[in-house]
Each structure stands twice: as structure tokens, then as C-alpha cells.
C-alpha atoms as a PDB file:
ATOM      1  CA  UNK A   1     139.297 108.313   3.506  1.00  0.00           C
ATOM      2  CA  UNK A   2     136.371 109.127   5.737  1.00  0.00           C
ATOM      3  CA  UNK A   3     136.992 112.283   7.971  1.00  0.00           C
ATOM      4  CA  UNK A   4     134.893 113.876  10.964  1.00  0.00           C
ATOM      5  CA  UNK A   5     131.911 115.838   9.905  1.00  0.00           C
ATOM      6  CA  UNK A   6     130.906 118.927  11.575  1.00  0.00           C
ATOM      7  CA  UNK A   7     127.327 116.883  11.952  1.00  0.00           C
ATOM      8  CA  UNK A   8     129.735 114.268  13.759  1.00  0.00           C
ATOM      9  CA  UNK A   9     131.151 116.452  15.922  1.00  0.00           C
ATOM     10  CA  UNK A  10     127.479 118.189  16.531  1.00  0.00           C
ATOM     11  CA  UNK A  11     125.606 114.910  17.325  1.00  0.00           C
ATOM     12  CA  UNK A  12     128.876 113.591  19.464  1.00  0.00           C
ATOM     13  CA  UNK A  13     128.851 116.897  21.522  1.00  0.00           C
ATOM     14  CA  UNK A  14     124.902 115.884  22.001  1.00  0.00           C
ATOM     15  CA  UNK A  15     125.374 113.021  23.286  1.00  0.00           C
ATOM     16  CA  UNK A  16     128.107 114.179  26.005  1.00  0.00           C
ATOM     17  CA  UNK A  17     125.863 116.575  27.140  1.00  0.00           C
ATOM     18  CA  UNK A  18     122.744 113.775  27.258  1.00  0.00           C
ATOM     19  CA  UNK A  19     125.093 110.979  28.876  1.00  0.00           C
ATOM     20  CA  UNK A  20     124.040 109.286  25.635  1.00  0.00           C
ATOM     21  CA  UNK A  21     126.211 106.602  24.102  1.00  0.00           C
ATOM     22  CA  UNK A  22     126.367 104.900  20.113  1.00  0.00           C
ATOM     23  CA  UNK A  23     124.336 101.846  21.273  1.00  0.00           C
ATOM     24  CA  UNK A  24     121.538 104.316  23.095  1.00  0.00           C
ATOM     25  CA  UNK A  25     120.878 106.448  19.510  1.00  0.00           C
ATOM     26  CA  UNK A  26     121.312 103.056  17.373  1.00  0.00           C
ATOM     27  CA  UNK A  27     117.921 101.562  19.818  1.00  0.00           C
ATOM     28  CA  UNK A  28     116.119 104.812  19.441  1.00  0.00           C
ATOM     29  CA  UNK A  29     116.561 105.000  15.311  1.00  0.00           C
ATOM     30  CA  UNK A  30     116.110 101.394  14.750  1.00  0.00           C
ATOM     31  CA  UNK A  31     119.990 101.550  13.060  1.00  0.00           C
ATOM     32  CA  UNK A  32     123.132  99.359  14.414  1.00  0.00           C
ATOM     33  CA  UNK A  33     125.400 100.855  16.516  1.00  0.00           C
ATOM     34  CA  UNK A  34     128.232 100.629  13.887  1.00  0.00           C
ATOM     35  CA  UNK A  35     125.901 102.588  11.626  1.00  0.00           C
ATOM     36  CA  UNK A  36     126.092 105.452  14.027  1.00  0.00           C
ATOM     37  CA  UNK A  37     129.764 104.876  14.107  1.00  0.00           C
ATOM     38  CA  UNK A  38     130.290 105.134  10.976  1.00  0.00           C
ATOM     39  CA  UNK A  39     127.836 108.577  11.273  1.00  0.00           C
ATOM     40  CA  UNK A  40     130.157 109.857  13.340  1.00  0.00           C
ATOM     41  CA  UNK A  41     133.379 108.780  11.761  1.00  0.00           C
ATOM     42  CA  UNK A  42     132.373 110.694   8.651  1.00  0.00           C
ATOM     43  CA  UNK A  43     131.928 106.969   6.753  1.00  0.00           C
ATOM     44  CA  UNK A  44     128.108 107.422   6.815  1.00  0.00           C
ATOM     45  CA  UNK A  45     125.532 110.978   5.738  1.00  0.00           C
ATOM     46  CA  UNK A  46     124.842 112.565   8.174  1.00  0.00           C
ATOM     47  CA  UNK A  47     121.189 111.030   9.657  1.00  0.00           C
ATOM     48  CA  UNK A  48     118.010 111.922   8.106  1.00  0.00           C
ATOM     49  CA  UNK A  49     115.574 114.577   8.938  1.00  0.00           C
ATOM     50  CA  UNK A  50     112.897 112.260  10.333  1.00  0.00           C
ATOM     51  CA  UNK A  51     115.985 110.818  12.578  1.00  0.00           C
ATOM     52  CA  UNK A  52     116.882 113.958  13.640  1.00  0.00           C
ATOM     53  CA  UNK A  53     113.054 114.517  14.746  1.00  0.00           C
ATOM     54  CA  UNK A  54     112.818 111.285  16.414  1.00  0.00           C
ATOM     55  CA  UNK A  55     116.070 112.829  18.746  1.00  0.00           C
ATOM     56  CA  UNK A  56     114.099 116.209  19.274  1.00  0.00           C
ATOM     57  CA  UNK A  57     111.419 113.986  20.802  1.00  0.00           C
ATOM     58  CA  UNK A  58     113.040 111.195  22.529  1.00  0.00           C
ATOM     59  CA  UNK A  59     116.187 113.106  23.992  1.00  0.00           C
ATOM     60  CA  UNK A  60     114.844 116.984  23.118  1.00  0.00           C
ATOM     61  CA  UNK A  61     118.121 117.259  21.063  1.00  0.00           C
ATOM     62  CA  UNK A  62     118.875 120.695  19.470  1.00  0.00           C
ATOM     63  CA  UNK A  63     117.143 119.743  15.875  1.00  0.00           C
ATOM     64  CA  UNK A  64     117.775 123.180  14.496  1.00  0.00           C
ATOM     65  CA  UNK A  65     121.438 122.839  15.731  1.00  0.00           C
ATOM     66  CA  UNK A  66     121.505 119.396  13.668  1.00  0.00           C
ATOM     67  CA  UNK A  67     119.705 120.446  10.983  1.00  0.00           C
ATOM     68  CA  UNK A  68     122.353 123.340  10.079  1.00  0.00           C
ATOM     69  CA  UNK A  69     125.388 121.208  10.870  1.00  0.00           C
ATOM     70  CA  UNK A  70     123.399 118.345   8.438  1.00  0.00           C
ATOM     71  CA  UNK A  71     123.147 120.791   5.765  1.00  0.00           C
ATOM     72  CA  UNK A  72     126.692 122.283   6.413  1.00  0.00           C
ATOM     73  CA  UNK A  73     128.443 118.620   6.215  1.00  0.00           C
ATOM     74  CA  UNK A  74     126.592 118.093   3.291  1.00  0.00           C
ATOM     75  CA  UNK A  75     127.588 121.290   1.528  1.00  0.00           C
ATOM     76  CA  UNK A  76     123.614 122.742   1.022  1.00  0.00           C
ATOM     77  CA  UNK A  77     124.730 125.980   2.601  1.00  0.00           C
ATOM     78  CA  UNK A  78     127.805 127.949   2.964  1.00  0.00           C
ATOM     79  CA  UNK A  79     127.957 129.293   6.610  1.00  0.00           C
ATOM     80  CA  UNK A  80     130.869 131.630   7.055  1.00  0.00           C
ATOM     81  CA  UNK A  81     132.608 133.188  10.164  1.00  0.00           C
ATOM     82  CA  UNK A  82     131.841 136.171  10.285  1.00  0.00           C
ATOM     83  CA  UNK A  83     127.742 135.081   9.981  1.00  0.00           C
ATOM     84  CA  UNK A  84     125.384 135.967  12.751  1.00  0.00           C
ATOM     85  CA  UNK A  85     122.603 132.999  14.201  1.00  0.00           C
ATOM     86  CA  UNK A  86     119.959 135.474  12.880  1.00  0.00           C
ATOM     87  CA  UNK A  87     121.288 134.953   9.230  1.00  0.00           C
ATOM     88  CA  UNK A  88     122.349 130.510   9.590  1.00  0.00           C
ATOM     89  CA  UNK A  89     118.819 130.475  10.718  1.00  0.00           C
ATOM     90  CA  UNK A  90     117.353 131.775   7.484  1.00  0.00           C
ATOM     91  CA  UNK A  91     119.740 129.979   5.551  1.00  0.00           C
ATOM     92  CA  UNK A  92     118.014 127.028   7.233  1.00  0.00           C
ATOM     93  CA  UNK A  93     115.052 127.960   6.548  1.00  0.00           C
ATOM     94  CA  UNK A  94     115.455 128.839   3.209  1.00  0.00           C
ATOM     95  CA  UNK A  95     117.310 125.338   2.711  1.00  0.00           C
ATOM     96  CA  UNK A  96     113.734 123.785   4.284  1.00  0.00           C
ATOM     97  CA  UNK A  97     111.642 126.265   1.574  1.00  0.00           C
ATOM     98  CA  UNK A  98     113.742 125.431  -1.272  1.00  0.00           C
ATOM     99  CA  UNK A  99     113.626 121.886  -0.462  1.00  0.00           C
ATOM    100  CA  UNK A 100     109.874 121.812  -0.185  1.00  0.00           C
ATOM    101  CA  UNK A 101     110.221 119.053   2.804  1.00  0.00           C
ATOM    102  CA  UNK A 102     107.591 119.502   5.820  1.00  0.00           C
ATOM    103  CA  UNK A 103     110.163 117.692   7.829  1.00  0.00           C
ATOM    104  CA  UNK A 104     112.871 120.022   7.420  1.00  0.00           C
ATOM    105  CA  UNK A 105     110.308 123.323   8.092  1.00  0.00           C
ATOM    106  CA  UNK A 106     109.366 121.440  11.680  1.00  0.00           C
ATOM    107  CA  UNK A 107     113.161 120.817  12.234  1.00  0.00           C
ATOM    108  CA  UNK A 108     113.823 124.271  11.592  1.00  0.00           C
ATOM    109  CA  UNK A 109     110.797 126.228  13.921  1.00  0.00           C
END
């Protein structure tokens, strides 16, 4: 039973704020737009790294703000309540470091 991801709820709330719709990030990835609903339905990952860039560029989407609620939804890191932006954003970068992907390092400058 698929279930909303907190990437699903990230990239939703970033498309509200862009006016952006399914069929608008579907063009710009080069995906269907019942991939991205599925994405966002929880049925799907979360997108890639290199899509997330390609949103930083074409719609200067928060990538760092994806990239954590990527990792999150995909359990690579823990983030609890109490935990202060200074210490999800080395998370993040130690997820990108321990990774070893130059994709996730740009994501997460």
C-alpha cells in the first residue's frame, strides 16, 4: 500500500509555491506525468539526484530541501525533532561524502 512520502509532500509543496503542475515537471524530466504521480503518491522513489538538479535549474527549486527530504523518505538519515538546520545540513552532507556522488555534493552546496 503506497503512502505519501515526506519527498512527496516536499516536491508537492514546490510546486504550489511555483504554480507548477504534474504534467509541467513530467516535460521538464523527460518522465510521464503518471510517473510523477506515482512520485508523489509514494508508488514511485523519490526522483533522482540529477532530476532534482535539473529542478534547481529550470524552476530554482530548493535542491538541498529535496535532497534531505530524498534521503529522509528513503531512510539514509535519521532526522529527529529536536535537530537544528545546522546539524540536517551536515547529515546531508555527510550522506553526499559517504556516498562519494558529485551530484549529491552540488545538490547539497
Amino acid at each position: 500500500m503506497a503512502h505519501t512520502t515526506v519527498f512527496a509532500m516536499t516536491l508537492q509543496e514546490m510546486m504550489d509555491e511555483h504554480k507548477l503542475n504534474q504534467v509541467d515537471i513530467a516535460y521538464a524530466l523527460g518522465k510521464s506525468p503518471q510517473y510523477i504521480n506515482d512520485v508523489l503518491h509514494g508508488r514511485r522513489d523519490p526522483l533522482r539526484t540529477d532530476q532534482l538538479i535539473r529542478l534547481k535549474h529550470l524552476y530554482h527549486f530548493d535542491s538541498t530541501r529535496l535532497l534531505i527530504a530524498r534521503a529522509w523518505s528513503l531512510k539514509k538519515i535519521d532526522i529527529p525533532a529536536t535537530a537544528s538546520l545546522r546539524q540536517v545540513e551536515r547529515a546531508v552532507r555527510g550522506l553526499a561524502m559517504k556516498e562519494s556522488d558529485p551530484q549529491l555534493e552540488e545538490v547539497s552546496r
